[in-house]
Protein backbone atom coordinates (compact mmCIF):
# COMPACT_ATOMS: atom_id res chain seq x y z
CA UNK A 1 144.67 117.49 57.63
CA UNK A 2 147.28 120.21 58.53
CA UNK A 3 150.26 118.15 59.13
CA UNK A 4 152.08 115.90 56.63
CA UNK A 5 155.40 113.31 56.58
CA UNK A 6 158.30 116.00 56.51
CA UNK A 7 162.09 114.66 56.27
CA UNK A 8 162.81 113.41 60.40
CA UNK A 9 166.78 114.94 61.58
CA UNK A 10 166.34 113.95 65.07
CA UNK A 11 169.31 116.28 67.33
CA UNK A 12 172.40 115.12 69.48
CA UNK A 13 170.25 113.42 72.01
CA UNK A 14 168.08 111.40 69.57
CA UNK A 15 164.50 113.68 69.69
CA UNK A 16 163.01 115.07 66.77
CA UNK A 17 159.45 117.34 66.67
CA UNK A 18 157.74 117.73 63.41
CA UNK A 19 157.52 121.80 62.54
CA UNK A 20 154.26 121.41 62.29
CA UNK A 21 153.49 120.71 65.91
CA UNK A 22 151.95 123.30 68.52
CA UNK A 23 154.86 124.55 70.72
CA UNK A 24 154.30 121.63 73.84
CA UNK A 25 156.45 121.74 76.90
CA UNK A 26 158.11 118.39 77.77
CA UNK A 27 154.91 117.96 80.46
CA UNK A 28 152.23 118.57 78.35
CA UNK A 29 149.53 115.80 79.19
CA UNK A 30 148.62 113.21 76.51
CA UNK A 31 145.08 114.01 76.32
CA UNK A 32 145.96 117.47 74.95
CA UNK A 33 147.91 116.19 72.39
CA UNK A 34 145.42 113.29 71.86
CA UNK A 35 142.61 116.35 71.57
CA UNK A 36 144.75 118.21 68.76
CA UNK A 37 145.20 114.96 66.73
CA UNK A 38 141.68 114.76 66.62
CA UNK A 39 140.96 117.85 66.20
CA UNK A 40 142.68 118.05 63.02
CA UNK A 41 141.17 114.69 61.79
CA UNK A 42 144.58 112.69 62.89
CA UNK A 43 144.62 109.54 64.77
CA UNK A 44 147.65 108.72 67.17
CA UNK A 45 149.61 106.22 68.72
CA UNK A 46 152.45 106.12 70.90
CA UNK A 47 155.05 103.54 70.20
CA UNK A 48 157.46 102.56 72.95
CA UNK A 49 160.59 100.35 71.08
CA UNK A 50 162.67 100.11 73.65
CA UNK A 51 165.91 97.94 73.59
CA UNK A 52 164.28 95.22 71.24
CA UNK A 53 165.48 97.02 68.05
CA UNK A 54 169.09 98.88 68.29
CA UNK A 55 169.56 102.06 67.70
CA UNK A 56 171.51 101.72 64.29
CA UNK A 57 168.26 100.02 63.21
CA UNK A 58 165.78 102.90 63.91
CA UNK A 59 168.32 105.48 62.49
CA UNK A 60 167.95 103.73 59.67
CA UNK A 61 164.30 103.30 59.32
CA UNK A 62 163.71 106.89 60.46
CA UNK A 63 165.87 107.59 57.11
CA UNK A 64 163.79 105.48 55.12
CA UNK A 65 166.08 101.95 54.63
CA UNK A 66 163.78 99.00 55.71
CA UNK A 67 165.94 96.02 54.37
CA UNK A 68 166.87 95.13 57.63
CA UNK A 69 164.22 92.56 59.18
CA UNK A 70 163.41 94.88 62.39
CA UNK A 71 163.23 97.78 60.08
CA UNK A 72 160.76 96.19 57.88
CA UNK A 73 158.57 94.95 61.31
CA UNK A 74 158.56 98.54 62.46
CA UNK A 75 157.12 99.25 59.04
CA UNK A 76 154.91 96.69 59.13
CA UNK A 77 153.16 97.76 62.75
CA UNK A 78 153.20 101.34 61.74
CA UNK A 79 151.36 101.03 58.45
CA UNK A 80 149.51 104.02 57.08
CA UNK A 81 150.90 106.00 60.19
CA UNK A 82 153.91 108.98 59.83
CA UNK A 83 156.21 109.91 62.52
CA UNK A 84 155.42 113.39 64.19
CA UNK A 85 157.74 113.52 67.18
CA UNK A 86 160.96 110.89 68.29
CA UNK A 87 161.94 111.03 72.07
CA UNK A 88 164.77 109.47 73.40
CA UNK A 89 165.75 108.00 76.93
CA UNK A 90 168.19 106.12 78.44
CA UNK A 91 166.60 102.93 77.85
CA UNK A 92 163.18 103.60 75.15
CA UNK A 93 162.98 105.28 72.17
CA UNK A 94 159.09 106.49 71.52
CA UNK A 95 157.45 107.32 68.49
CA UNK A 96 154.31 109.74 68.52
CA UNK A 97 152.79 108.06 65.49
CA UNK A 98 149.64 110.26 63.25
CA UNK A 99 147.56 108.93 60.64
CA UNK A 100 144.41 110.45 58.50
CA UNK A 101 141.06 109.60 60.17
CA UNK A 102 138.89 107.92 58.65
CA UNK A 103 137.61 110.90 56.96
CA UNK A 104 140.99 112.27 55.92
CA UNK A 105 142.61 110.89 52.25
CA UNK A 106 145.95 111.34 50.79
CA UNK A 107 148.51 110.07 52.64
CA UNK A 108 150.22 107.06 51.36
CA UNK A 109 151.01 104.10 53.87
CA UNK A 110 154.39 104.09 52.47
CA UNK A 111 154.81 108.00 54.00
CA UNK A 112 155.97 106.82 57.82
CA UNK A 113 159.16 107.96 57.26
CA UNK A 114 160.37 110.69 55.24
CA UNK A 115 164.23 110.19 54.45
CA UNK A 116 166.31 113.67 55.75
């Protein structure tokens, strides 16, 4: 695996892109992305949170605090997954989630978040 957790400082507008990510344009198609997850032995998922959980709430979980009980679902669905890129809309917040394949070891399920 080539990528790892790295602290998340998401700019003004609430998107954040781990270094470690080829240099996509904002239309690059999901199945490219999808091929160089698997080509470096990474699973994904895409995460859409939308209004459900505000957006004090994911700041916080992005920095690592889960005591808050939306906090602590997030990091119950994204188990075993880190965050590699945060994009922000009006209305949705996504998360481009990556884990190890199958094949991969090393990376702790505790490791979705890496506190800035």
């Amino acid at each position: 695996m080539s990528i790892k957790p790295v602290p998340i400082k998401r700019d003004p507008d609430g998107h954040w892109k781990h270094p470690g990510l080829p240099d996509w344009s904002d239309d690059t198609p999901s199945h490219e992305m999808e091929a160089w997850a698997m080509r470096n032995n990474l699973e994904s998922q895409v995460m859409a949170i939308g209004q459900r959980i505000k957006t004090k709430v994911i700041d916080q979980w992005l920095a690592g605090d889960t005591s808050h009980p939306d906090a602590q679902a997030l990091q119950k669905t994204t188990q075993g997954y880190f965050v590699a890129a945060v994009s922000k809309s009006e209305d949705q917040v996504f998360l481009w989630l990556l884990k190890p394949s199958q094949t991969e070891q090393g990376v702790s399920a505790d490791e979705v978040h890496t506190a800035a």
